[in-house]
C-alpha atoms as a PDB file:
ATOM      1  CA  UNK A   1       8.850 127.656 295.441  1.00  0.00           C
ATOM      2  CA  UNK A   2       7.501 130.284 292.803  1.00  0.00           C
ATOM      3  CA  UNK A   3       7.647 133.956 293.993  1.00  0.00           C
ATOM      4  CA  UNK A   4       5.226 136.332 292.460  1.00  0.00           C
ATOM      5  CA  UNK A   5       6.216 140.594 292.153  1.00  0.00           C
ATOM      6  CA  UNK A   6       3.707 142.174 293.982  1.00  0.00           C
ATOM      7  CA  UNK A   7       5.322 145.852 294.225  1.00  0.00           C
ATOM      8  CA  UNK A   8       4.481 145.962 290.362  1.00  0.00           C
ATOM      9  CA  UNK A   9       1.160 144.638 290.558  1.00  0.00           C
ATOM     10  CA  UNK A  10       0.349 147.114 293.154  1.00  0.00           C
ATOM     11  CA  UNK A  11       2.327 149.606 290.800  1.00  0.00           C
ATOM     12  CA  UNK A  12       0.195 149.106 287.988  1.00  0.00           C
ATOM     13  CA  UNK A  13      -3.158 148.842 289.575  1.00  0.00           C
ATOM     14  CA  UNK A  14      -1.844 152.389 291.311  1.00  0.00           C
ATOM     15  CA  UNK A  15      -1.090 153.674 288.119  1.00  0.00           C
ATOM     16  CA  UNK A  16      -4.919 152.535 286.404  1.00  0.00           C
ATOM     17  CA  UNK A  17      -6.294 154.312 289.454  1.00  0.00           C
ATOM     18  CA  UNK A  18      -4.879 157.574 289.012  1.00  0.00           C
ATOM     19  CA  UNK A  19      -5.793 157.536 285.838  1.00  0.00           C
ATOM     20  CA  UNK A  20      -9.393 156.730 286.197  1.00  0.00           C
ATOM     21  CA  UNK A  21      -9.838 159.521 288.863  1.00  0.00           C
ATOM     22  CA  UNK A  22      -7.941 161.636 286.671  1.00  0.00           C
ATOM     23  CA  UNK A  23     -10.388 160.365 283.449  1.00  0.00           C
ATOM     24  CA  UNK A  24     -13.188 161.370 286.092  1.00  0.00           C
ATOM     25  CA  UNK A  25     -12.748 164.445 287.230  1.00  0.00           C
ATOM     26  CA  UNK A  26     -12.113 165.705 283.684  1.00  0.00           C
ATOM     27  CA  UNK A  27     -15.294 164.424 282.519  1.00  0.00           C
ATOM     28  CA  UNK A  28     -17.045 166.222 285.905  1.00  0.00           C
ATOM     29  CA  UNK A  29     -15.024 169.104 284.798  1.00  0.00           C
ATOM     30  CA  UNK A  30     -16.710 169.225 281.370  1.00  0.00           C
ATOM     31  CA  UNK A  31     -20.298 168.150 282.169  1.00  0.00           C
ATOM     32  CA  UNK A  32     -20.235 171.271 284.816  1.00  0.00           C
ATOM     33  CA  UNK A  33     -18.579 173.863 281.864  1.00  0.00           C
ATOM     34  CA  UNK A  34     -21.405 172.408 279.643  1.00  0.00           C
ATOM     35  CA  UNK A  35     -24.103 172.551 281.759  1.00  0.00           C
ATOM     36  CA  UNK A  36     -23.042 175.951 282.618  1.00  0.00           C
ATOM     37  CA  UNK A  37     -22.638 177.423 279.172  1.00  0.00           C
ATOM     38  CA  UNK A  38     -26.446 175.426 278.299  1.00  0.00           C
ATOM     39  CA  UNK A  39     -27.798 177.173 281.615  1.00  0.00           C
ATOM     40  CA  UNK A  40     -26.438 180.481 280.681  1.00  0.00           C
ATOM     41  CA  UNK A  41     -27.989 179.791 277.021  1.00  0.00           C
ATOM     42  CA  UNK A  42     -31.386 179.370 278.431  1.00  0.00           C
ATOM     43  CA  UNK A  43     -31.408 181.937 280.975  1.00  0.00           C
ATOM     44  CA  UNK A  44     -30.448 184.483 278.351  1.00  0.00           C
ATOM     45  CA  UNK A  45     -31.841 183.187 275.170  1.00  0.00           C
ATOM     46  CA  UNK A  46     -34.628 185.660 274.970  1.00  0.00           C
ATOM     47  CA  UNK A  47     -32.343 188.552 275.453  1.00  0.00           C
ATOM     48  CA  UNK A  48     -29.484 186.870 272.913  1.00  0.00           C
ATOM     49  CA  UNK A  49     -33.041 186.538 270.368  1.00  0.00           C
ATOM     50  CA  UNK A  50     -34.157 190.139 270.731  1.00  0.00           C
ATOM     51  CA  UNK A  51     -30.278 191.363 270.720  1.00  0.00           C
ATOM     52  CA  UNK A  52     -30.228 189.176 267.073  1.00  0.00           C
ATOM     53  CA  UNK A  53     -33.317 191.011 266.046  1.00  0.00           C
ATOM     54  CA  UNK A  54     -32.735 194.397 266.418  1.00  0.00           C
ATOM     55  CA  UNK A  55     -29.216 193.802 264.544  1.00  0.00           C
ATOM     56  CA  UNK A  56     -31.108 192.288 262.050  1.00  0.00           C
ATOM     57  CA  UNK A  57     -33.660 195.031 261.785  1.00  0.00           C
ATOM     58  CA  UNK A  58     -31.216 198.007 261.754  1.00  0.00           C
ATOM     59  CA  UNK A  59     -29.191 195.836 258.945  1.00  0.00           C
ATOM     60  CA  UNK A  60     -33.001 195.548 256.558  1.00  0.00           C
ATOM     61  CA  UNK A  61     -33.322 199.656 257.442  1.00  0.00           C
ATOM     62  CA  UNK A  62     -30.311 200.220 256.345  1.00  0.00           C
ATOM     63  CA  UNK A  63     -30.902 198.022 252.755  1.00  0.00           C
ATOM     64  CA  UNK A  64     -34.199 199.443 252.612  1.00  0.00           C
ATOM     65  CA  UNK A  65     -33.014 203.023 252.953  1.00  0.00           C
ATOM     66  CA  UNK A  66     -30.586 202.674 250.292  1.00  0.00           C
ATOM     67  CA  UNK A  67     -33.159 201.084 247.809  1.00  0.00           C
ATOM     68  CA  UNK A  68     -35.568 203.686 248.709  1.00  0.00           C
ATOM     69  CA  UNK A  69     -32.524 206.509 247.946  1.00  0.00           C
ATOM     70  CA  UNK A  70     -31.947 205.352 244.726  1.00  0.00           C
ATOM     71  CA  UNK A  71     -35.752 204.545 243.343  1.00  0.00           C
ATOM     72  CA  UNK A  72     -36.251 208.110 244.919  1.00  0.00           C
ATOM     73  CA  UNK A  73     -33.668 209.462 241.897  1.00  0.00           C
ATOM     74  CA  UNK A  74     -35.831 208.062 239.191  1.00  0.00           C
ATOM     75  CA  UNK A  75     -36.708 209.219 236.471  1.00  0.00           C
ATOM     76  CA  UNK A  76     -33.949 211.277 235.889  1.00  0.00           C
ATOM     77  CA  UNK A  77     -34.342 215.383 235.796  1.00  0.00           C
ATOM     78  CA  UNK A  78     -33.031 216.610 232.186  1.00  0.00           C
ATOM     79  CA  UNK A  79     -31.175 219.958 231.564  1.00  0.00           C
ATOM     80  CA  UNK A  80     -31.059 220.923 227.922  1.00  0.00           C
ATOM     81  CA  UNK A  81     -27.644 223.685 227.019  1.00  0.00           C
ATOM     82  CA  UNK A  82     -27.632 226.194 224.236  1.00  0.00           C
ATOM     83  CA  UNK A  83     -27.892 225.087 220.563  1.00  0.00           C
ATOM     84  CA  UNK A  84     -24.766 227.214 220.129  1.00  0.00           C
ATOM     85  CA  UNK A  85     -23.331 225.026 222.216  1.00  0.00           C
ATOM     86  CA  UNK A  86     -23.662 222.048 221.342  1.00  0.00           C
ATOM     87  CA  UNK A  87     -27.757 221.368 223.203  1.00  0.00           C
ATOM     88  CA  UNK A  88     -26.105 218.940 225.445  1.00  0.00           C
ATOM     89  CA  UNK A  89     -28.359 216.883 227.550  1.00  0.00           C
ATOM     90  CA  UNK A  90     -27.466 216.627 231.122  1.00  0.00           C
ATOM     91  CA  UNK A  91     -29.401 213.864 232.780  1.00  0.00           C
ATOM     92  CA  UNK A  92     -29.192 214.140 236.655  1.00  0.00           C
ATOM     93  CA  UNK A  93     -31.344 212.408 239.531  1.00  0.00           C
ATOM     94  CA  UNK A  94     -34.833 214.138 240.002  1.00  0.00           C
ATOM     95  CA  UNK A  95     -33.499 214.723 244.409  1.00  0.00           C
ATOM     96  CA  UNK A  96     -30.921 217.198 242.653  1.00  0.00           C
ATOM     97  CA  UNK A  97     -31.118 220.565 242.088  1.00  0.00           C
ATOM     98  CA  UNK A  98     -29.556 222.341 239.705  1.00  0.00           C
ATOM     99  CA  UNK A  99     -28.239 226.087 238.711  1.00  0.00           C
ATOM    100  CA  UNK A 100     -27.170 226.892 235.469  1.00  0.00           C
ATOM    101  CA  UNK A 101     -25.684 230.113 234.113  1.00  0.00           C
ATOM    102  CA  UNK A 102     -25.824 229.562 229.965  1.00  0.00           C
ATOM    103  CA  UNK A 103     -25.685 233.420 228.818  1.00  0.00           C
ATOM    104  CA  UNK A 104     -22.785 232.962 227.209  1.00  0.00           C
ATOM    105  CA  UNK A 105     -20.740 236.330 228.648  1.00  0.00           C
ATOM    106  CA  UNK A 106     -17.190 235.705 229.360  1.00  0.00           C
ATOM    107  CA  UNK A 107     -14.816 232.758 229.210  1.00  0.00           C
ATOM    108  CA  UNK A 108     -17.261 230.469 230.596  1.00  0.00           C
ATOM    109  CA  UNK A 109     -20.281 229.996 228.222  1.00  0.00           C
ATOM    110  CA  UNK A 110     -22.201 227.615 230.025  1.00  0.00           C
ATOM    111  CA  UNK A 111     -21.598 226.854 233.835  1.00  0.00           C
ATOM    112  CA  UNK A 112     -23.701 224.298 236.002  1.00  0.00           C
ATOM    113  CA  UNK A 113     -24.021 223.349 239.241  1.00  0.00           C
ATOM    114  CA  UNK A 114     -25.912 220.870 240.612  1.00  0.00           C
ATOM    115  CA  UNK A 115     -26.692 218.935 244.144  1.00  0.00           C
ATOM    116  CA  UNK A 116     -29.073 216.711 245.899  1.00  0.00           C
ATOM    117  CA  UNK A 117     -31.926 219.150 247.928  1.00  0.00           C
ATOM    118  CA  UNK A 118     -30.698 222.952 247.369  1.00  0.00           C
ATOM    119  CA  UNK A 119     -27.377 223.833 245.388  1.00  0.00           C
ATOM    120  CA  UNK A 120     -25.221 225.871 247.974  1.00  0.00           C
ATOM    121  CA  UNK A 121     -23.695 228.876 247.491  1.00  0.00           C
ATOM    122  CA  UNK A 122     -21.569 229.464 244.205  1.00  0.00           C
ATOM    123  CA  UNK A 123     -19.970 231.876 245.871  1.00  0.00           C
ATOM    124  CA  UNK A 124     -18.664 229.718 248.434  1.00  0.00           C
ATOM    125  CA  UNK A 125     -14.892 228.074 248.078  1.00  0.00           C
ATOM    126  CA  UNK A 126     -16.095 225.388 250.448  1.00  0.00           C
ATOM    127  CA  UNK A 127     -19.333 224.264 248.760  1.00  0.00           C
ATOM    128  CA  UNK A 128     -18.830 220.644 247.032  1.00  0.00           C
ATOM    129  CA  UNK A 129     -21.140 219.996 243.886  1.00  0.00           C
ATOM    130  CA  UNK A 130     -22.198 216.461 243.030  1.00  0.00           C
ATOM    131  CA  UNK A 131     -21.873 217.469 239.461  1.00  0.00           C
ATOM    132  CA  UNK A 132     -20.581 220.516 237.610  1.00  0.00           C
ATOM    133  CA  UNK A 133     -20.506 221.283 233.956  1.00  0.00           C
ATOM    134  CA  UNK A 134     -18.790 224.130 231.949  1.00  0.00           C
ATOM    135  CA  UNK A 135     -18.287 224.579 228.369  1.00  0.00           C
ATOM    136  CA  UNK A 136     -14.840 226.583 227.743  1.00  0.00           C
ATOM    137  CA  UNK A 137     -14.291 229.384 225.248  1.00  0.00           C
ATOM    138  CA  UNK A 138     -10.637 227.958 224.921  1.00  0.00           C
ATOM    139  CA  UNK A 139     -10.057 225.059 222.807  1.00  0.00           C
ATOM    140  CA  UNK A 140      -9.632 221.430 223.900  1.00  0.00           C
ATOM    141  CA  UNK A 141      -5.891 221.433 223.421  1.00  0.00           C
ATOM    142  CA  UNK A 142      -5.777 225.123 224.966  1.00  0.00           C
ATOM    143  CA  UNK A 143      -7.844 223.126 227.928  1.00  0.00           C
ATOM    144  CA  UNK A 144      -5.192 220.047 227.879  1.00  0.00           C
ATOM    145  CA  UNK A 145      -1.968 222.799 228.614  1.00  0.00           C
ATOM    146  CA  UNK A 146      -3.871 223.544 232.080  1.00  0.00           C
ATOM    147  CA  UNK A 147      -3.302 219.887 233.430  1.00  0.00           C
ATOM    148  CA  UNK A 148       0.506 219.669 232.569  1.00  0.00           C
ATOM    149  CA  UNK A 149       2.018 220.207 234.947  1.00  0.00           C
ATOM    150  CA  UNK A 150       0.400 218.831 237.906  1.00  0.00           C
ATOM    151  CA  UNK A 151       0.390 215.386 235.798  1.00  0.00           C
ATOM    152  CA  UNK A 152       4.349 215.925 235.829  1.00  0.00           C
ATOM    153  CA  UNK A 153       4.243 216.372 239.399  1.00  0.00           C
ATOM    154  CA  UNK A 154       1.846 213.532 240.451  1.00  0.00           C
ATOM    155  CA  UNK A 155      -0.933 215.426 241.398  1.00  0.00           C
ATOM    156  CA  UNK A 156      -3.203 214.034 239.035  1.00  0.00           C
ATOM    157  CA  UNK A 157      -3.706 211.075 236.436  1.00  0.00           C
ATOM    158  CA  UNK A 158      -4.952 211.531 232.634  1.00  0.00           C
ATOM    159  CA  UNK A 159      -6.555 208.671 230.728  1.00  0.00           C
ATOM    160  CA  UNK A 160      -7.853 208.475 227.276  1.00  0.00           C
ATOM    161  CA  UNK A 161     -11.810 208.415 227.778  1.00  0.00           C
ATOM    162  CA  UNK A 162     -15.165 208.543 225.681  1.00  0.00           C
ATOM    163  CA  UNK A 163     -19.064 209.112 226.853  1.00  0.00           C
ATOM    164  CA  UNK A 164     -21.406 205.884 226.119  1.00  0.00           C
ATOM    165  CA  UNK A 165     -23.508 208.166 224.207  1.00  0.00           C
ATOM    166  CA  UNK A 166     -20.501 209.105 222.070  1.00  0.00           C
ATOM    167  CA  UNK A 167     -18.015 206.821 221.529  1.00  0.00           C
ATOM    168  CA  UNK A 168     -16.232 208.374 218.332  1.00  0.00           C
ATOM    169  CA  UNK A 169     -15.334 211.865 220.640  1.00  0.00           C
ATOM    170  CA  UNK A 170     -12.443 210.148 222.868  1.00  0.00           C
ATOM    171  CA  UNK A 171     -11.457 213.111 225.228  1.00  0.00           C
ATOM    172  CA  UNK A 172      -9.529 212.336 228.907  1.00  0.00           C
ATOM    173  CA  UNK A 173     -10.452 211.249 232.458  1.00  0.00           C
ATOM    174  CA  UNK A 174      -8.673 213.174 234.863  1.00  0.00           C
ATOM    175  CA  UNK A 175      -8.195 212.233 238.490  1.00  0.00           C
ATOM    176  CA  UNK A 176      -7.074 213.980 241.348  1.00  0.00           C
ATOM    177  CA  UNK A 177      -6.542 217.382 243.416  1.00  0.00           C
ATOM    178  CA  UNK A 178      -7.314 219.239 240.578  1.00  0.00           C
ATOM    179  CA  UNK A 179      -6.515 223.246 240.556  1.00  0.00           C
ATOM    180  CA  UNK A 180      -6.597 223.094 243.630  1.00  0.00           C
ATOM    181  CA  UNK A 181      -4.031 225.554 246.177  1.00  0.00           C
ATOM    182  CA  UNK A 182      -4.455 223.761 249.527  1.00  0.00           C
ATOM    183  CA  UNK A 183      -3.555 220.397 247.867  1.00  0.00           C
ATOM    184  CA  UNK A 184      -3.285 219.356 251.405  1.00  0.00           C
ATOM    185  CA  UNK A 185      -7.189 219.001 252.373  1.00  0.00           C
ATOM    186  CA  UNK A 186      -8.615 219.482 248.810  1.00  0.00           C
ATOM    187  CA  UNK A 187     -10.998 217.219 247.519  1.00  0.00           C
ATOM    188  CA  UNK A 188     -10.120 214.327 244.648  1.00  0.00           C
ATOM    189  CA  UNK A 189     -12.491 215.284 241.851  1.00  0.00           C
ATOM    190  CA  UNK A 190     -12.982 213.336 238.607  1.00  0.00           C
ATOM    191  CA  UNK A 191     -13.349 215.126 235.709  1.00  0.00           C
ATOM    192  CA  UNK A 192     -14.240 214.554 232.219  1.00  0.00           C
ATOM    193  CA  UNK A 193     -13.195 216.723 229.623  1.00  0.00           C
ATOM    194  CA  UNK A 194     -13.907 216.864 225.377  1.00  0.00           C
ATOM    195  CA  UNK A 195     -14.189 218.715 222.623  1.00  0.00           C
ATOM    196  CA  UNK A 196     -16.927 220.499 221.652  1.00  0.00           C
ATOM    197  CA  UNK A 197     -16.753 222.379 218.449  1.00  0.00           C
ATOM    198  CA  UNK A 198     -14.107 225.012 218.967  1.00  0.00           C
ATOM    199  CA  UNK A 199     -14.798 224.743 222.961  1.00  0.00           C
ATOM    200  CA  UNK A 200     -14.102 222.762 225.345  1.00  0.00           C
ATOM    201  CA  UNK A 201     -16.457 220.904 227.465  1.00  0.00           C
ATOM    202  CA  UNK A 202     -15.409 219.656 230.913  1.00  0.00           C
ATOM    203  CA  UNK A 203     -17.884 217.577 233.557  1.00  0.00           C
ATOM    204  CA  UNK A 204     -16.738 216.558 236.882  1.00  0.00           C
ATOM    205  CA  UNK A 205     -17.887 216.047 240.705  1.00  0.00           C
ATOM    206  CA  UNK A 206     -16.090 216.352 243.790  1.00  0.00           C
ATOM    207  CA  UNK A 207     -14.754 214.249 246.036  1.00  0.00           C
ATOM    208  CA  UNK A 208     -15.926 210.943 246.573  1.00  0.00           C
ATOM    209  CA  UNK A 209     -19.972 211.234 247.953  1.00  0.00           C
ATOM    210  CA  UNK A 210     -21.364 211.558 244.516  1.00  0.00           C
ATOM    211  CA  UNK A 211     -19.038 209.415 242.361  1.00  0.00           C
ATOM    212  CA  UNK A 212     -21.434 206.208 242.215  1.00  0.00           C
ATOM    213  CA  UNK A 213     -23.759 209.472 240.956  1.00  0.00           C
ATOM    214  CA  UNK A 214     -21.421 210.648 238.370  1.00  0.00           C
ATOM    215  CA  UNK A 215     -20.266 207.118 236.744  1.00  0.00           C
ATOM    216  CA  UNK A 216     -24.050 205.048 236.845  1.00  0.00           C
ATOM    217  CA  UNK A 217     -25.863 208.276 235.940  1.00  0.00           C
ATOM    218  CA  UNK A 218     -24.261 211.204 234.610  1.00  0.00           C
ATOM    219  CA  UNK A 219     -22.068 209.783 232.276  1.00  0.00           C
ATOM    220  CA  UNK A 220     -23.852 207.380 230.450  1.00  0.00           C
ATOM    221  CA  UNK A 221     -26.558 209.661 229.778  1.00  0.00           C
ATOM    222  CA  UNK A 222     -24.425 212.724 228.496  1.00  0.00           C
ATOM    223  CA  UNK A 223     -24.742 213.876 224.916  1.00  0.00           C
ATOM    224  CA  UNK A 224     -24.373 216.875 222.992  1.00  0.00           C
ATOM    225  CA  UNK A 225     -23.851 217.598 219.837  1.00  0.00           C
ATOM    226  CA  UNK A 226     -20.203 217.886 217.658  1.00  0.00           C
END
């Protein structure tokens, strides 16, 4: 007579069962989670919507405010220097300001300032220019000595540069703290400097606001001339 195991029938149909209620309550499990996270969804859509919008909106303000800022500059404001001095043409955006002392009387023979709205005080050792421009008395090489010794000592860096406008009078780029005595919180500035006859011309802004300024419209619309 044939025996049959029934301990590992019962085993195995044990086994399928725990399984299946297992295999159910995961899929109860993730049909609540879902149903919560589509409930939550439509209860708050129209706040997640107007949340989306106003990010949106503040993001277009801020594009359009830009734009506007920088159609605002055109066309650019000209200052024309001293024949003696080589009538450079300083091209600056027509929000800027500028004040320019071009008498001639001491070392400096042409000094500029200039700044969006009203140039601050001159006077003032905290005041930061978007753009100054001097012409030296001293000559370019005279003008080169000055920057020496803070290249030695890392303070600044000196590369071989030329304006668009001219491209045959190569002069340097320098960048850094630059004369400065509290090295500590001064500004970076880059600075331009060339020859100009027997002077020396130098054109630079401080810091970092205006330097977008300085390289897409300052410098390739300088001229004088030699």
């Amino acid at each position: 007579m044939t025996k049959h195991n029934q301990n590992g029938a019962v085993s195995g149909v044990a086994i399928s069962l725990v399984l299946a209620i297992l295999l159910l309550i995961g899929s109860a499990a993730f049909g609540v989670w879902a149903f919560q996270g589509r409930q939550d969804y439509k209860d708050n859509v129209d706040a997640k919507i107007s949340a989306a919008v106003k990010i949106a909106k503040q993001q277009q303000g801020k594009v359009d405010s830009a734009q506007f800022a920088e159609a605002a500059k055109q066309p650019l404001k000209t200052y024309n220097g001293p024949e003696a001095y080589g009538s450079m043409a300083v091209m600056f955006p027509k929000t800027w300001s500028a004040y320019v002392d071009d008498t001639g009387t001491g070392g400096t023979l042409v000094d500029g300032y200039f700044a969006p709205g009203v140039v601050p005080s001159i006077s003032d050792q905290n005041s930061v220019f978007a753009l100054r421009v001097q012409v030296l008395s001293q000559t370019y090489a005279q003008t080169l000595q000055t920057f020496t010794g803070q290249q030695q000592n890392g303070k600044i860096t000196v590369s071989a540069y030329a304006l668009p406008k001219l491209p045959k009078i190569v002069g340097v780029e320098v960048v850094g703290q630059i004369n400065q005595n509290d090295l500590a919180n001064a500004p970076n500035v880059t600075m331009v400097v060339l020859p100009l006859r027997s002077n020396t011309l130098e054109i630079w802004t401080e810091g970092s606001q205006y330097l977008s300024d300085f390289n897409n419209y300052i410098l390739p619309n300088f001229s004088f001339s030699p």
